[in-house]
N, C-alpha and C. Protein backbone atom coordinates (compact mmCIF):
# COMPACT_ATOMS: atom_id res chain seq x y z
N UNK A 1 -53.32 -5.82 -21.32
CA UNK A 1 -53.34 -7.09 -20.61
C UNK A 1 -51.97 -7.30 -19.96
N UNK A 2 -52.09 -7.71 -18.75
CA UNK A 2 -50.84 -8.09 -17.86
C UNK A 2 -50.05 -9.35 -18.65
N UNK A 3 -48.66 -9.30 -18.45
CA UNK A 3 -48.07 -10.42 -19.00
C UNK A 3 -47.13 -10.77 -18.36
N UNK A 4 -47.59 -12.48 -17.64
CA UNK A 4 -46.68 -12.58 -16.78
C UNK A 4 -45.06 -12.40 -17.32
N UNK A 5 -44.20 -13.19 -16.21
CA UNK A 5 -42.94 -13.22 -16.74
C UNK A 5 -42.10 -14.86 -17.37
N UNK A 6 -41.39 -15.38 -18.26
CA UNK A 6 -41.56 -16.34 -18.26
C UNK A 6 -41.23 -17.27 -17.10
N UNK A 7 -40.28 -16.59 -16.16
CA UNK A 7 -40.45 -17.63 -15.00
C UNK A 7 -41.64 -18.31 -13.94
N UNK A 8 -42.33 -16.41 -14.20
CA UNK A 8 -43.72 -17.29 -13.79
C UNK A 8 -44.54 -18.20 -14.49
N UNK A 9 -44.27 -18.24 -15.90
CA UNK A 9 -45.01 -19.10 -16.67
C UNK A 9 -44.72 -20.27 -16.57
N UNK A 10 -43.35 -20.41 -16.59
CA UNK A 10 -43.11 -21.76 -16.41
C UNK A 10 -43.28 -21.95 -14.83
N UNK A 11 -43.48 -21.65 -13.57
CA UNK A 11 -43.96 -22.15 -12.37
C UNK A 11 -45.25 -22.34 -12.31
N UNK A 12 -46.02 -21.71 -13.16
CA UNK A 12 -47.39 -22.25 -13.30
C UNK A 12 -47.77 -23.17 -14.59
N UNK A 13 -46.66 -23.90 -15.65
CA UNK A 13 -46.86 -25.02 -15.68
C UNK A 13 -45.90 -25.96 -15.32
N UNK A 14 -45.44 -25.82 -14.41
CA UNK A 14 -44.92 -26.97 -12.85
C UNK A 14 -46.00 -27.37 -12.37
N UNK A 15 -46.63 -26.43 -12.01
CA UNK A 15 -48.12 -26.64 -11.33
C UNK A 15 -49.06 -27.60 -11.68
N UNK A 16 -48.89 -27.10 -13.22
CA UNK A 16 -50.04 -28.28 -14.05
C UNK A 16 -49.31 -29.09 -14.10
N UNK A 17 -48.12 -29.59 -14.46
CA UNK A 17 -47.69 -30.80 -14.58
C UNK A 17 -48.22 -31.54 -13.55
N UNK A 18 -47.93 -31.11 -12.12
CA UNK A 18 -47.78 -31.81 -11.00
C UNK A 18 -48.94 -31.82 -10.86
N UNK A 19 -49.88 -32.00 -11.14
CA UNK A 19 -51.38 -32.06 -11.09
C UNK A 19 -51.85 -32.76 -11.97
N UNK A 20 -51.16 -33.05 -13.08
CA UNK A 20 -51.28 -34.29 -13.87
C UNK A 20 -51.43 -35.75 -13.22
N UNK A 21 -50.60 -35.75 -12.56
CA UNK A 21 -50.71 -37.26 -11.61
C UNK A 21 -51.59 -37.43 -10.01
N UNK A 22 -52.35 -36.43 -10.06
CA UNK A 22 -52.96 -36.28 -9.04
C UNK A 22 -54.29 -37.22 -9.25
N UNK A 23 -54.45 -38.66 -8.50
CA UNK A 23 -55.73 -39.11 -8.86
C UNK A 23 -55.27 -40.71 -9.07
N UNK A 24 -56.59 -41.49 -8.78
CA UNK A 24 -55.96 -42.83 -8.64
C UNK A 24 -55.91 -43.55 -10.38
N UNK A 25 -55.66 -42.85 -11.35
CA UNK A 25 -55.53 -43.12 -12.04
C UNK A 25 -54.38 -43.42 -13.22
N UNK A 26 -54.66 -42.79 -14.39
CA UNK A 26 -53.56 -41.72 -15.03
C UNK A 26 -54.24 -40.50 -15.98
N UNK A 27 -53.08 -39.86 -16.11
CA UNK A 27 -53.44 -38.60 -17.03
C UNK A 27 -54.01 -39.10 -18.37
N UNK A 28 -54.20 -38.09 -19.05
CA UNK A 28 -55.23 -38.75 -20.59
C UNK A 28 -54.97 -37.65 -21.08
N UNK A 29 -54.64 -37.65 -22.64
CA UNK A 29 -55.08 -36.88 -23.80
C UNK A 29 -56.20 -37.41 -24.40
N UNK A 30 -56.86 -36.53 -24.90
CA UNK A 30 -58.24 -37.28 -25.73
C UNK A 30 -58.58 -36.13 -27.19
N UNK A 31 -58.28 -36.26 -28.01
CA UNK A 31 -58.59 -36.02 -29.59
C UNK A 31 -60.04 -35.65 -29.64
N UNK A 32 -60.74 -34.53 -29.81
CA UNK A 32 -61.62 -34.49 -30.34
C UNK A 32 -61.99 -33.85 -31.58
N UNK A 33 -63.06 -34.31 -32.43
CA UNK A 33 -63.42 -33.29 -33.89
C UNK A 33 -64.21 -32.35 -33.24
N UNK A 34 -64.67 -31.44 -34.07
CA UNK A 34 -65.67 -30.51 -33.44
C UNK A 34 -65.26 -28.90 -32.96
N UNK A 35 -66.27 -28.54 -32.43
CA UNK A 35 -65.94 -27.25 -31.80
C UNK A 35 -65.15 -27.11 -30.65
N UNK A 36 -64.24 -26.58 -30.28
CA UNK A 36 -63.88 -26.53 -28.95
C UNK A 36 -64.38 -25.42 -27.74
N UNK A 37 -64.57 -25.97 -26.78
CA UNK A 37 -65.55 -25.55 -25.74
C UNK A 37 -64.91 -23.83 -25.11
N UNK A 38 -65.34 -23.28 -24.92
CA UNK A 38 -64.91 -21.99 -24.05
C UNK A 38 -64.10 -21.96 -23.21
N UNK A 39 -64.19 -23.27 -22.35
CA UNK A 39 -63.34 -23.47 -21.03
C UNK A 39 -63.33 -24.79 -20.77
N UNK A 40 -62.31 -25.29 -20.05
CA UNK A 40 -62.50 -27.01 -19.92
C UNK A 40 -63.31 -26.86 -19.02
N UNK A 41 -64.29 -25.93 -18.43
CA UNK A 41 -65.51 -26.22 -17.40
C UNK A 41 -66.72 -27.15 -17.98
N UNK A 42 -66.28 -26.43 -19.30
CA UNK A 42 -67.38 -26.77 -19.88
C UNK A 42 -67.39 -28.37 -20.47
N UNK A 43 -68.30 -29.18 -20.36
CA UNK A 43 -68.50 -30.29 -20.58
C UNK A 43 -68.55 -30.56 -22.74
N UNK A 44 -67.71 -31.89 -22.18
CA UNK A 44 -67.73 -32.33 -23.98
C UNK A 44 -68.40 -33.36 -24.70
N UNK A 45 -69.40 -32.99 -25.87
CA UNK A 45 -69.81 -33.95 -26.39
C UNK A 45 -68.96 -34.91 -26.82
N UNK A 46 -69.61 -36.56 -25.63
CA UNK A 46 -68.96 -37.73 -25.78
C UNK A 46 -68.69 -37.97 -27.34
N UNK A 47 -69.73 -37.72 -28.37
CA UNK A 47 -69.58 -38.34 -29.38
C UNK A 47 -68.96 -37.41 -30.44
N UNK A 48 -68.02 -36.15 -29.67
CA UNK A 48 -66.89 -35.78 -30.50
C UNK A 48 -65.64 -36.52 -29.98
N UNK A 49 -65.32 -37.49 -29.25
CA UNK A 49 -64.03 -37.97 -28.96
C UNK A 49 -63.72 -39.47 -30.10
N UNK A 50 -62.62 -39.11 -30.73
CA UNK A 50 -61.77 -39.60 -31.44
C UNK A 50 -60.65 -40.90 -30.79
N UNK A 51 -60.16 -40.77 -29.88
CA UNK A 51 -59.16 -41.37 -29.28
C UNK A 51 -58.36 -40.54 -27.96
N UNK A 52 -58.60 -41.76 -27.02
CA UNK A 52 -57.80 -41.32 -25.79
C UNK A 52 -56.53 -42.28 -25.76
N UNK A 53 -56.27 -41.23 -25.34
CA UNK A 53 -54.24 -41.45 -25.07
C UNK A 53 -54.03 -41.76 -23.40
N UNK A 54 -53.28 -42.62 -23.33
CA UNK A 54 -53.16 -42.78 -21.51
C UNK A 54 -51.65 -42.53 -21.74
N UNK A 55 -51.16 -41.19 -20.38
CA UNK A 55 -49.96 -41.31 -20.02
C UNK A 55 -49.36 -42.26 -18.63
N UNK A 56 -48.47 -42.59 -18.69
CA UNK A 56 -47.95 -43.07 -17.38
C UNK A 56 -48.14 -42.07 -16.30
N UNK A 57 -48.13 -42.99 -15.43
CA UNK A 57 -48.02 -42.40 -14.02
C UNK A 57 -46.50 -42.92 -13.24
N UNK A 58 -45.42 -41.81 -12.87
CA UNK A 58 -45.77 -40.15 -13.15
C UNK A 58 -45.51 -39.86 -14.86
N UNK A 59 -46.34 -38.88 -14.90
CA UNK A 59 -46.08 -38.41 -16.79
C UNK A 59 -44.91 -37.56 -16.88
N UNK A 60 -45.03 -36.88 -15.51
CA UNK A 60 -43.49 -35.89 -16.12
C UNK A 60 -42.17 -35.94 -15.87
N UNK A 61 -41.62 -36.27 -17.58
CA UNK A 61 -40.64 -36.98 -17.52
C UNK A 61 -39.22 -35.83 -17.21
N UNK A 62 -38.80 -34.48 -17.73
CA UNK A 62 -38.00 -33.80 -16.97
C UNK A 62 -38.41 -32.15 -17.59
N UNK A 63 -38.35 -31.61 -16.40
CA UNK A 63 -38.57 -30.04 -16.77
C UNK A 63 -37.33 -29.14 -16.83
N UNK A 64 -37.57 -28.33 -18.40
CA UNK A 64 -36.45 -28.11 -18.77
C UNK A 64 -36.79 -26.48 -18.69
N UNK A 65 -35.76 -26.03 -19.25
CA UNK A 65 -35.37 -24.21 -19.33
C UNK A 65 -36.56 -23.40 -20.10
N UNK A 66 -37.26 -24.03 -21.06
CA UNK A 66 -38.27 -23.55 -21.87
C UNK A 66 -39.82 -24.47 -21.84
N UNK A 67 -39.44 -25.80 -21.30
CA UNK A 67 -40.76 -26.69 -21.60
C UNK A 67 -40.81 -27.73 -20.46
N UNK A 68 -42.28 -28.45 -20.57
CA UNK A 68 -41.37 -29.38 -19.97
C UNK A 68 -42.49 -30.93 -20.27
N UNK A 69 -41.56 -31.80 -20.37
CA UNK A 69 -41.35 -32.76 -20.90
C UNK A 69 -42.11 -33.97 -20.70
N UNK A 70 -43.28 -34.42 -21.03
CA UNK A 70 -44.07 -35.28 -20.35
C UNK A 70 -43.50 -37.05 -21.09
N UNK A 71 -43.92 -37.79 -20.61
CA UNK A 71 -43.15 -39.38 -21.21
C UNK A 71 -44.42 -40.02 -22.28
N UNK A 72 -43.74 -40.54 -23.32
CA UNK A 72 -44.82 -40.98 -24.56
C UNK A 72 -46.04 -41.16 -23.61
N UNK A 73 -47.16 -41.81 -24.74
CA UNK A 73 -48.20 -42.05 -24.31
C UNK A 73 -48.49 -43.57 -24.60
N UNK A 74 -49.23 -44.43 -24.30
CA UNK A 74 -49.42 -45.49 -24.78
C UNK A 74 -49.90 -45.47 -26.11
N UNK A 75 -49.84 -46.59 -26.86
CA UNK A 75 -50.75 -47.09 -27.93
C UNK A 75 -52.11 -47.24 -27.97
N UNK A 76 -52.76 -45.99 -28.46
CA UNK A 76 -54.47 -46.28 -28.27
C UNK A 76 -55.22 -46.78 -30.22
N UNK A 77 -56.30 -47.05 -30.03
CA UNK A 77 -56.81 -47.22 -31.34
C UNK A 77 -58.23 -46.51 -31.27
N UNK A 78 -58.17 -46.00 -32.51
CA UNK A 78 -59.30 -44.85 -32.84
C UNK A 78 -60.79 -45.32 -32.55
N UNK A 79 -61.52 -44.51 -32.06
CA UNK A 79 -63.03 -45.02 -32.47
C UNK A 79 -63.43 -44.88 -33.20
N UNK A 80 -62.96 -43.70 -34.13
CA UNK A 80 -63.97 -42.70 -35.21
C UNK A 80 -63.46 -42.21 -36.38
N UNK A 81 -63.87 -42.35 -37.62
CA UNK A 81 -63.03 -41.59 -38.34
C UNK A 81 -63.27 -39.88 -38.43
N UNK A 82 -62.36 -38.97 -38.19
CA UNK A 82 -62.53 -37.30 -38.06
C UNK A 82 -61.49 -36.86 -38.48
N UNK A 83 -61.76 -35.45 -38.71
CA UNK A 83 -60.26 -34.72 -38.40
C UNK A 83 -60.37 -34.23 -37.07
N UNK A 84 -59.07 -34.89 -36.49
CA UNK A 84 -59.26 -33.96 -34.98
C UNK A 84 -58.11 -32.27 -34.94
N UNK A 85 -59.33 -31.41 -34.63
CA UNK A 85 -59.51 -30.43 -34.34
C UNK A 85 -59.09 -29.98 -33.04
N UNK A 86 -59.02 -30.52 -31.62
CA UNK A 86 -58.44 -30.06 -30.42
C UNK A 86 -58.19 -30.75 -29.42
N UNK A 87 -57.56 -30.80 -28.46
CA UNK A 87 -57.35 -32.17 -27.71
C UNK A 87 -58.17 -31.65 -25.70
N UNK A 88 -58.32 -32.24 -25.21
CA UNK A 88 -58.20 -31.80 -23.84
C UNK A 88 -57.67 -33.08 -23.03
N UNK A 89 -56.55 -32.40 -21.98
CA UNK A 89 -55.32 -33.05 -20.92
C UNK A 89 -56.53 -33.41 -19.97
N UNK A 90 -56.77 -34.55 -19.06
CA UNK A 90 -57.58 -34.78 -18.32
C UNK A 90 -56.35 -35.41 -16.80
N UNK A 91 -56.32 -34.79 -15.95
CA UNK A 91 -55.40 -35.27 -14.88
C UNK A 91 -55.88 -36.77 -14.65
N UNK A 92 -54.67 -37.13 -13.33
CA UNK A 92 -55.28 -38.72 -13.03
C UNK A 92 -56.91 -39.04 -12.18
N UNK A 93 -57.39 -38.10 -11.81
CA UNK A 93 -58.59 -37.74 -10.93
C UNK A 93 -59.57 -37.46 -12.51
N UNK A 94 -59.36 -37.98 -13.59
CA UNK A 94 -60.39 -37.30 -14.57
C UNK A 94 -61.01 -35.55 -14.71
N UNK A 95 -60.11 -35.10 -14.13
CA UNK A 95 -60.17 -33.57 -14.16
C UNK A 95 -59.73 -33.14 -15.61
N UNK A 96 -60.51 -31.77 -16.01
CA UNK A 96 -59.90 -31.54 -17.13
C UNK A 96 -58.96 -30.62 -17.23
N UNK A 97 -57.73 -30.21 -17.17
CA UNK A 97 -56.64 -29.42 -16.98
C UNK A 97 -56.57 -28.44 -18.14
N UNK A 98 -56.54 -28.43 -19.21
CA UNK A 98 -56.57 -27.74 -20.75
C UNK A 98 -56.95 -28.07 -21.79
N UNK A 99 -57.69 -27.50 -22.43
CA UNK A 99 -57.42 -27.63 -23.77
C UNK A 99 -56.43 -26.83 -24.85
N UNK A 100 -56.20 -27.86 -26.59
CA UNK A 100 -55.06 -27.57 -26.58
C UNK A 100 -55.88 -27.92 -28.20
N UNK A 101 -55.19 -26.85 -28.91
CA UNK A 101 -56.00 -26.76 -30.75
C UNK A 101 -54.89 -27.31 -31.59
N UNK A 102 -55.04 -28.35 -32.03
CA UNK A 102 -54.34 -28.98 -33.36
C UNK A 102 -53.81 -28.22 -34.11
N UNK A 103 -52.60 -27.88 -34.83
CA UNK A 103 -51.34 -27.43 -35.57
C UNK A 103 -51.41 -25.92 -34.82
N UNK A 104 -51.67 -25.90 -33.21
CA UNK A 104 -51.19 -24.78 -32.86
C UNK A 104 -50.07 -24.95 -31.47
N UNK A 105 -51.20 -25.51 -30.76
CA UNK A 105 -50.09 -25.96 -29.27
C UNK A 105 -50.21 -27.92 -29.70
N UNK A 106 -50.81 -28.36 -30.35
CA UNK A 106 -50.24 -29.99 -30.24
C UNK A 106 -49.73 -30.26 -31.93
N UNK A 107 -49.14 -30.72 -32.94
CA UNK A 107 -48.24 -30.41 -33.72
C UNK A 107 -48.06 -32.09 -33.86
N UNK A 108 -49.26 -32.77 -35.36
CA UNK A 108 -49.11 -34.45 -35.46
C UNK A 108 -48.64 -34.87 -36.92
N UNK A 109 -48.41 -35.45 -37.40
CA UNK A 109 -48.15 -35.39 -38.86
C UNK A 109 -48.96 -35.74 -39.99
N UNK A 110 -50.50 -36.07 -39.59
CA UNK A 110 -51.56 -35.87 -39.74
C UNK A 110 -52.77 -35.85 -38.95
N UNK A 111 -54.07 -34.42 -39.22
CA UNK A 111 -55.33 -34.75 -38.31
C UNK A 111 -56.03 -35.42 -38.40
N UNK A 112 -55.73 -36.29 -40.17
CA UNK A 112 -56.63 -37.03 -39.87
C UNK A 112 -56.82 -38.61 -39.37
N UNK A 113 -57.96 -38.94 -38.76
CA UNK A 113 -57.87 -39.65 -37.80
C UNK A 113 -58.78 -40.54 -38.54
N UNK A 114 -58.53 -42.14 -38.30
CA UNK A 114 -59.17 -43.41 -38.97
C UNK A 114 -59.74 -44.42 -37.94
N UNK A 115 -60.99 -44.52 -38.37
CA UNK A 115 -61.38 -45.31 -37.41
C UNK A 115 -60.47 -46.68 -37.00
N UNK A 116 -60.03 -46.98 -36.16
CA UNK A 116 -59.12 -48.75 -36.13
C UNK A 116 -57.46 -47.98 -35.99
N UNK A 117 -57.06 -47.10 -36.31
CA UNK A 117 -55.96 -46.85 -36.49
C UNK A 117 -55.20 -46.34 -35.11
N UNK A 118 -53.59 -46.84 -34.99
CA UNK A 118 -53.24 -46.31 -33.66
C UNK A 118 -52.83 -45.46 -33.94
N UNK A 119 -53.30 -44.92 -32.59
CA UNK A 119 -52.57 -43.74 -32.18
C UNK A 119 -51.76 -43.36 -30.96
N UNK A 120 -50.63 -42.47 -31.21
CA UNK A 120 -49.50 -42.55 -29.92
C UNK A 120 -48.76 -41.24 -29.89
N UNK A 121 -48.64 -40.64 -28.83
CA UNK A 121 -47.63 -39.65 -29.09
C UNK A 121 -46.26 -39.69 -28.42
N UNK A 122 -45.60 -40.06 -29.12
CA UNK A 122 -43.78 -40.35 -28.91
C UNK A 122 -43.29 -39.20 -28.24
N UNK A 123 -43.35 -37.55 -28.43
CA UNK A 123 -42.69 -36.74 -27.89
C UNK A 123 -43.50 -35.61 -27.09
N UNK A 124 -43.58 -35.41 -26.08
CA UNK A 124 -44.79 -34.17 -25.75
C UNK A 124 -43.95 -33.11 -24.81
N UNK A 125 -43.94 -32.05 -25.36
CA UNK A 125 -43.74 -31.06 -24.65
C UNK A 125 -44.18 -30.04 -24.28
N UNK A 126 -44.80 -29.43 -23.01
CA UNK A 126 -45.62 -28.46 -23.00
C UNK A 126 -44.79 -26.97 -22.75
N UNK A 127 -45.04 -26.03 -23.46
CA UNK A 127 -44.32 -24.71 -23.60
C UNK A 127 -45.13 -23.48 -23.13
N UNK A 128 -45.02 -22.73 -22.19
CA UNK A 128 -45.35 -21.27 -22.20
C UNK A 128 -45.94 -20.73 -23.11
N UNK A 129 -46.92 -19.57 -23.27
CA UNK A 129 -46.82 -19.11 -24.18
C UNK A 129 -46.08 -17.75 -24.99
């Protein structure tokens, strides 16, 4: 398998960043339990989502040498009680940009998730792989 280089990695997530704010909206994280899908083509059962996260518009707050740096998220409150299992980035156009698997690429200090309870993410950084 080809492997890019990390400069190209990190110019192709410039890319995604900047495509984060594309849309009359804002970007979104959203928590789900469950299986995670093959591809964000693929459509997600509504009634695995846990909690959506709204980022500001613009979300990206500065891109650095290894990552780059998106700005907290608001204060959301749970629908469901689960363990969440994987998240998917939805741009400001409701596009789905990635998905992303719990204690691998997103990193919380617990999965599990309570119905009523907030939720927020204070630091986000997205990294190459």
């Amino acid at each position: 398998m080809t492997e890019p280089s990390h400069i190209v990695k990190m110019a192709m997530l410039q890319a995604m960043a900047a495509n984060l704010d594309q849309g009359e909206e804002h970007a979104t994280m959203v928590y789900y339990d469950g299986v995670r899908p093959t591809s964000v083509e693929v459509a997600v059962d509504p009634s695995a989502r846990l909690v959506t996260l709204t980022l500001p518009n613009p979300c990206v707050k500065q891109v650095n040498e290894n990552s780059i740096e998106l700005y907290p998220s608001n204060a959301a409150i749970a629908i469901k009680t689960a363990t969440a299992i994987w998240a998917r980035l939805y741009n400001a156009a409701g596009q789905a940009v990635i998905d992303l698997d719990m204690g691998v690429e997103i990193q919380l200090d617990s999965y599990e998730i309570v119905l009523g309870s907030t939720q927020q993410l204070d630091a986000i950084f997205i990294e190459p792989e």
